[in-house]
PDB file of N, CA and C in Angstrom:
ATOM      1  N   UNK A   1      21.559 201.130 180.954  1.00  0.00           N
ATOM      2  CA  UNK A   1      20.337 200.441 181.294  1.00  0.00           C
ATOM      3  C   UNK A   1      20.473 199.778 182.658  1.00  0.00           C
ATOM      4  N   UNK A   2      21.453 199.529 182.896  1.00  0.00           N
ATOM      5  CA  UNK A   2      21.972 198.467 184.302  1.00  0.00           C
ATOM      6  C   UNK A   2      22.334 199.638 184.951  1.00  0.00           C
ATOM      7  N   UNK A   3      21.514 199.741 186.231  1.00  0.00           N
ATOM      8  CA  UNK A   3      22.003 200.717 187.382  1.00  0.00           C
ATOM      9  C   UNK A   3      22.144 200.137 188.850  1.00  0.00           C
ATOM     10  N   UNK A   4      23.529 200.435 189.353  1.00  0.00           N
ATOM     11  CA  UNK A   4      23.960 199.854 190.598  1.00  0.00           C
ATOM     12  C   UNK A   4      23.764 197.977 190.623  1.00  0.00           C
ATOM     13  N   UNK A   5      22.926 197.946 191.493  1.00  0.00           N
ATOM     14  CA  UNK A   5      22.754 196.457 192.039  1.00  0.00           C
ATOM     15  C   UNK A   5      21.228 196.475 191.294  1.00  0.00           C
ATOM     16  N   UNK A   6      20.760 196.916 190.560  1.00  0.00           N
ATOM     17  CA  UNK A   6      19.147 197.321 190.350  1.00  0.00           C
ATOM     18  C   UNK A   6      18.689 196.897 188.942  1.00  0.00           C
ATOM     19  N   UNK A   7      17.941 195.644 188.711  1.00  0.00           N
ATOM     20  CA  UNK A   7      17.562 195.584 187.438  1.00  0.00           C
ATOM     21  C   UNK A   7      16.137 195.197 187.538  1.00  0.00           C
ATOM     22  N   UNK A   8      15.480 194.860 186.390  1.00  0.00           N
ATOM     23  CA  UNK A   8      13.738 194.680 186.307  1.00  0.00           C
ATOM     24  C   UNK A   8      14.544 193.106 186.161  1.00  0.00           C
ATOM     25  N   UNK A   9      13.808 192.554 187.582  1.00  0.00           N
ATOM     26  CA  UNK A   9      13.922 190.968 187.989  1.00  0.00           C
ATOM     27  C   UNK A   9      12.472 191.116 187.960  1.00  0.00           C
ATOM     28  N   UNK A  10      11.483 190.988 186.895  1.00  0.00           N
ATOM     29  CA  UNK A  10      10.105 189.726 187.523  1.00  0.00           C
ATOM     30  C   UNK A  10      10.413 188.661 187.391  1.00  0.00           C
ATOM     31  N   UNK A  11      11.215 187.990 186.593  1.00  0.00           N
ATOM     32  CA  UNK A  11      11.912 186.694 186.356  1.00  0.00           C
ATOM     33  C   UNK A  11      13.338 186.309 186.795  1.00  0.00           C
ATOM     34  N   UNK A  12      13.585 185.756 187.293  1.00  0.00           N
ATOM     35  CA  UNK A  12      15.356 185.709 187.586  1.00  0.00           C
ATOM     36  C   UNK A  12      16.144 185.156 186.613  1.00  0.00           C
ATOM     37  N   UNK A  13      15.404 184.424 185.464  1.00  0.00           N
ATOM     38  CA  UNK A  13      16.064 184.280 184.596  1.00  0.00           C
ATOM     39  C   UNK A  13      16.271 185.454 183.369  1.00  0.00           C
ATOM     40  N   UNK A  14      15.478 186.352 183.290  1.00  0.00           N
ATOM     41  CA  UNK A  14      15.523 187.444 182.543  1.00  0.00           C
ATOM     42  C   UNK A  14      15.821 189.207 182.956  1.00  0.00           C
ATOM     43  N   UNK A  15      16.471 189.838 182.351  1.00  0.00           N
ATOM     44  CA  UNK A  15      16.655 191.171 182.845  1.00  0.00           C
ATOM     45  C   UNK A  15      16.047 191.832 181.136  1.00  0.00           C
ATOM     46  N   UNK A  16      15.213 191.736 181.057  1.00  0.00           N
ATOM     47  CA  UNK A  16      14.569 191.933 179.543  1.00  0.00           C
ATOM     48  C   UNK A  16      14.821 193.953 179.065  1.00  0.00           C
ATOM     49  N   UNK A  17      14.993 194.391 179.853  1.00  0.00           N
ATOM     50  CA  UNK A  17      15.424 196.127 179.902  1.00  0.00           C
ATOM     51  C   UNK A  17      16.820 196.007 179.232  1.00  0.00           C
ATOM     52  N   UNK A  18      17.904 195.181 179.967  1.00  0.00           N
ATOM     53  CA  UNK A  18      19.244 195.071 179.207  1.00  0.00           C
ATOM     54  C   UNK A  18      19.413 195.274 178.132  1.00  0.00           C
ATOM     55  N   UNK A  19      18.406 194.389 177.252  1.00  0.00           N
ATOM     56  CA  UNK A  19      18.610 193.625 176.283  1.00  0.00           C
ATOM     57  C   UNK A  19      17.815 194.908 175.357  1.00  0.00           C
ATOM     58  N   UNK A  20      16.288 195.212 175.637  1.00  0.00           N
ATOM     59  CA  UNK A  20      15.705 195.526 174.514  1.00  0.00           C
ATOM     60  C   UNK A  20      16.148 197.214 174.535  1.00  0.00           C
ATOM     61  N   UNK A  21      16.304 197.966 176.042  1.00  0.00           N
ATOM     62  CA  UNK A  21      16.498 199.816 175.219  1.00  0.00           C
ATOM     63  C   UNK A  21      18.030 199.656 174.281  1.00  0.00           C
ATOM     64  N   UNK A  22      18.658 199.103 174.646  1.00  0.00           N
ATOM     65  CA  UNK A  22      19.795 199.658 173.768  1.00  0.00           C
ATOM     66  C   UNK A  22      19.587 199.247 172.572  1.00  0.00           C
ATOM     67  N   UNK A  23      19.319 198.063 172.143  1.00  0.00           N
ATOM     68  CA  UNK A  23      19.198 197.751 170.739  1.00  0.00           C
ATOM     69  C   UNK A  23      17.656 198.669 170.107  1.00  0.00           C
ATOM     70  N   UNK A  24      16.728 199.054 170.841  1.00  0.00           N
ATOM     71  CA  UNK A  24      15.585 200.176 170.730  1.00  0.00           C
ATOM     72  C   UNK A  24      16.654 201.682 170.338  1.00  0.00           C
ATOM     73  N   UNK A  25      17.090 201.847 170.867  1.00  0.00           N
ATOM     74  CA  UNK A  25      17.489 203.141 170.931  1.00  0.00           C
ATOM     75  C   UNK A  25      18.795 203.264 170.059  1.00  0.00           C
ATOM     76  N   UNK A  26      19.494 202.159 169.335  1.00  0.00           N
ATOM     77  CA  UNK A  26      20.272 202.032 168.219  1.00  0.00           C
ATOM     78  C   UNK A  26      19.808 202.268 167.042  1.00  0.00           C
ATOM     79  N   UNK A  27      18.700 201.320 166.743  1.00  0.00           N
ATOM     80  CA  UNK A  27      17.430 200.878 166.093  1.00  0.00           C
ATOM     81  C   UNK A  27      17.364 202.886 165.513  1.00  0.00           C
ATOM     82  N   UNK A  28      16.142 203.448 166.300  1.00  0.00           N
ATOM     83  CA  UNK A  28      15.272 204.303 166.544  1.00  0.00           C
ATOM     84  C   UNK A  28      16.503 205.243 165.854  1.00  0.00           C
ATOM     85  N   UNK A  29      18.639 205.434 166.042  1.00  0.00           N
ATOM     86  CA  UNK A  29      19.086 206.443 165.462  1.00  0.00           C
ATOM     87  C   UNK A  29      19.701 206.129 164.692  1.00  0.00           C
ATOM     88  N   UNK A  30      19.439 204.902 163.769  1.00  0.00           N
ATOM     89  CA  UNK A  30      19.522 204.898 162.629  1.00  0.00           C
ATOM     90  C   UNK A  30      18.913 204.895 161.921  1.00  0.00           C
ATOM     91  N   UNK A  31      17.191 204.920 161.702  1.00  0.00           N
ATOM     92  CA  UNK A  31      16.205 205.314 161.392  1.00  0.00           C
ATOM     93  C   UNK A  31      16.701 206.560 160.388  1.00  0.00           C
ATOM     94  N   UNK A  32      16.556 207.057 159.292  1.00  0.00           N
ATOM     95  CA  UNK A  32      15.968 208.519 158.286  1.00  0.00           C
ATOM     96  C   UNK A  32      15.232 209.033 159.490  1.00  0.00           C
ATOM     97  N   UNK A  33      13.508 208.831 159.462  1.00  0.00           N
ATOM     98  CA  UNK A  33      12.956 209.559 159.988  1.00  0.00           C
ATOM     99  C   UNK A  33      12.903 209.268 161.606  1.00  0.00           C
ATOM    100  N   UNK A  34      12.938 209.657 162.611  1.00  0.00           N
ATOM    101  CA  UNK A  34      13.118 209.504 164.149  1.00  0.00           C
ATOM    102  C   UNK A  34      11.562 209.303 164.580  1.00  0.00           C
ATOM    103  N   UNK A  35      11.319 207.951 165.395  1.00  0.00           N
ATOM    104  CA  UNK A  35      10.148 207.671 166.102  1.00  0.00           C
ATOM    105  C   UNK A  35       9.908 208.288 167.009  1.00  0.00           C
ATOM    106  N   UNK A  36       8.687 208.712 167.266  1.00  0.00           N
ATOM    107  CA  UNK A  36       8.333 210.146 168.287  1.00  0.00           C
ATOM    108  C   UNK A  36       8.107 208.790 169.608  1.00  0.00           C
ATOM    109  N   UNK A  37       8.138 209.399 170.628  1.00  0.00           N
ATOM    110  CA  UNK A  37       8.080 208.956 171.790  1.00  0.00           C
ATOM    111  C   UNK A  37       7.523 207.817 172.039  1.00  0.00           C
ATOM    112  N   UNK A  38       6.201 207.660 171.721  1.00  0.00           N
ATOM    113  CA  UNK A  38       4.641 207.293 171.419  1.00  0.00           C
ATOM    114  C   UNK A  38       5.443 205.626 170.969  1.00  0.00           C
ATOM    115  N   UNK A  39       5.912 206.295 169.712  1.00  0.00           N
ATOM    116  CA  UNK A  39       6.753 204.786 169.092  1.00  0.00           C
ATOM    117  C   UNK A  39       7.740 204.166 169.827  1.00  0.00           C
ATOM    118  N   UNK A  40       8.854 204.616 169.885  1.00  0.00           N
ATOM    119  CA  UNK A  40       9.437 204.592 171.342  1.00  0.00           C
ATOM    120  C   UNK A  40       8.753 202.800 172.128  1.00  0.00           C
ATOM    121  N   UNK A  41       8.151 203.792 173.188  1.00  0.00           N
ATOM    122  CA  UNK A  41       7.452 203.137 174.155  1.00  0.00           C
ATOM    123  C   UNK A  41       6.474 202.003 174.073  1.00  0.00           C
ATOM    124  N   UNK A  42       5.894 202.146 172.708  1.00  0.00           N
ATOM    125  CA  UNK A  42       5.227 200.682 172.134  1.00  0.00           C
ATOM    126  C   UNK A  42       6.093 200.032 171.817  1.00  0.00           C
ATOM    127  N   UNK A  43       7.160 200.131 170.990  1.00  0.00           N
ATOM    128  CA  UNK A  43       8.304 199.056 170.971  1.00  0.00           C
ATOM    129  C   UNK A  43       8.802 198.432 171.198  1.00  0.00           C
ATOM    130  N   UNK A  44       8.676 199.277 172.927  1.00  0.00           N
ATOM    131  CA  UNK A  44       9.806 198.894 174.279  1.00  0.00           C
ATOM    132  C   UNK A  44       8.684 197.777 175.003  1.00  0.00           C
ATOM    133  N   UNK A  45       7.572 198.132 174.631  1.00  0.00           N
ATOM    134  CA  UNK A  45       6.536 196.863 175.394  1.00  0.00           C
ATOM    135  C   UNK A  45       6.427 196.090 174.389  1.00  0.00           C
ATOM    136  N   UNK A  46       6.318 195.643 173.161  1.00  0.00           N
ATOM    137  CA  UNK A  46       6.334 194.947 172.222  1.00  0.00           C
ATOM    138  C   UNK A  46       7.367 194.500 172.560  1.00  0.00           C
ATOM    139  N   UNK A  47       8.697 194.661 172.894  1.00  0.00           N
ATOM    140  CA  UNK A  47       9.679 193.811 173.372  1.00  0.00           C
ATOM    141  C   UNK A  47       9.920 193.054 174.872  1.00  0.00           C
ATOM    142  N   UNK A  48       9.076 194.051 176.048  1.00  0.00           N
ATOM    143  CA  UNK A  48       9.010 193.251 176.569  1.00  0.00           C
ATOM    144  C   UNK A  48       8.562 191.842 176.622  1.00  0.00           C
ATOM    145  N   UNK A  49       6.588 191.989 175.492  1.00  0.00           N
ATOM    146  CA  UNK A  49       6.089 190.717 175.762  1.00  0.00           C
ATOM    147  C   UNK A  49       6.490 189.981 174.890  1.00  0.00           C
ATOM    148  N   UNK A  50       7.299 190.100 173.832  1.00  0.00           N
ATOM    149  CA  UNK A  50       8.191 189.128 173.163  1.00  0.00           C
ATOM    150  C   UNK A  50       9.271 188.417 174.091  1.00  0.00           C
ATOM    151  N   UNK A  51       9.675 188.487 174.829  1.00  0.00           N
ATOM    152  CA  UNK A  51      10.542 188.239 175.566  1.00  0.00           C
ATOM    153  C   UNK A  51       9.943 187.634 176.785  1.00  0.00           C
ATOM    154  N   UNK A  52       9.169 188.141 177.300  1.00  0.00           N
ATOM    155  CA  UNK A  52       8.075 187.496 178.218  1.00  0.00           C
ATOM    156  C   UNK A  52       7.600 185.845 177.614  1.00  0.00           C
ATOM    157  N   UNK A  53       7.335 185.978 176.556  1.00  0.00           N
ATOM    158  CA  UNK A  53       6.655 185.058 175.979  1.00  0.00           C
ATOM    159  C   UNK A  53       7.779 183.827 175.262  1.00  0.00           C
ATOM    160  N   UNK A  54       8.892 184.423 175.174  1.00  0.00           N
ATOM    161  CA  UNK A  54       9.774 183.693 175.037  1.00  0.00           C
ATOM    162  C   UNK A  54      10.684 182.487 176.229  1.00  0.00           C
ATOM    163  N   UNK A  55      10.749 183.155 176.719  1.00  0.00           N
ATOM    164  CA  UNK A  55      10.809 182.715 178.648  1.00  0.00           C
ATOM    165  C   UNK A  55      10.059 181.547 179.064  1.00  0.00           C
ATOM    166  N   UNK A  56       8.646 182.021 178.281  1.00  0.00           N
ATOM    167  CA  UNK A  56       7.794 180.729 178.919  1.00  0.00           C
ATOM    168  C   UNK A  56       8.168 179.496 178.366  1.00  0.00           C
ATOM    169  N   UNK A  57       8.737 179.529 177.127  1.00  0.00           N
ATOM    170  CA  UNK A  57       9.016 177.941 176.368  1.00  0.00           C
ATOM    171  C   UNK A  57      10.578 177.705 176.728  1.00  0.00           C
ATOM    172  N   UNK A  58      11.430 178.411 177.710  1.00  0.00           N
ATOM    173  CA  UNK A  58      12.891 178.087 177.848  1.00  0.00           C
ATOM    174  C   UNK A  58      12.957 177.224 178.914  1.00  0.00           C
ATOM    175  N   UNK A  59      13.452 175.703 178.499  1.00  0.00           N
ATOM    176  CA  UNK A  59      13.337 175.031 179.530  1.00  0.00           C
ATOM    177  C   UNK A  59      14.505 175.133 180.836  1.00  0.00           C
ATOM    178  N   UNK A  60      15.620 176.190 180.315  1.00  0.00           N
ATOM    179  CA  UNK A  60      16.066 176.387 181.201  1.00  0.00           C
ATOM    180  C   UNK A  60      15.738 177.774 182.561  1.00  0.00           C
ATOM    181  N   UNK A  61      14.632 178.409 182.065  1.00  0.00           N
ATOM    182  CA  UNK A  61      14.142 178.981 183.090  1.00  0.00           C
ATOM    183  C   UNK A  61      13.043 178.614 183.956  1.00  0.00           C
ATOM    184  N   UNK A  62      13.067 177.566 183.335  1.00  0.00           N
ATOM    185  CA  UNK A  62      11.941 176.853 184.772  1.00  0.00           C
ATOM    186  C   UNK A  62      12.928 176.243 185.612  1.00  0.00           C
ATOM    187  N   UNK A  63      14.209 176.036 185.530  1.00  0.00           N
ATOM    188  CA  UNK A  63      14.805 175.033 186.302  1.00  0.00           C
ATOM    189  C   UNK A  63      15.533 176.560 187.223  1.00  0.00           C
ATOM    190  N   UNK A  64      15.258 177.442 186.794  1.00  0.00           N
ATOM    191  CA  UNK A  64      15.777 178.606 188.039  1.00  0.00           C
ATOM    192  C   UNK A  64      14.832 178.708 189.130  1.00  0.00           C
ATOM    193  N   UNK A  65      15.106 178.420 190.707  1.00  0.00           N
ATOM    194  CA  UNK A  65      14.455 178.714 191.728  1.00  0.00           C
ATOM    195  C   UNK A  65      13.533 180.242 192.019  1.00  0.00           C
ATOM    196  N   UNK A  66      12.876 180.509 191.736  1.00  0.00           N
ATOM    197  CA  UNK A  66      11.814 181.318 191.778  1.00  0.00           C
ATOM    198  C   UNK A  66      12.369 182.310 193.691  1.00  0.00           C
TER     199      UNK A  66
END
């Protein structure tokens, strides 16, 4: 998920990609039946704005310089 010097910074306190494909894509092959793509990708945004939304109440990411 982490490539080179390159991560999804909209926040500097969060790299929210790290965190949610691998545990998505653990998730998804231990599954019986396998989530088609479709599922996948709603997941992966369902986790972003969980995480998004989590951010907003961390009082230690307001104290990171923008």
């Amino acid at each position: 998920v982490h490539s080179m010097d390159f991560d999804d910074t909209w926040h500097p306190a969060t790299h929210p990609s790290g965190a949610i494909l691998p545990a998505l894509l653990a998730l998804a092959e231990s599954l019986p039946s396998k989530p088609s793509g479709l599922d996948l990708l709603l997941a992966f945004n369902v986790g972003l704005e969980v995480q998004g939304r989590l951010l907003r109440f961390s009082k230690e990411a307001h104290n990171i310089p923008k």
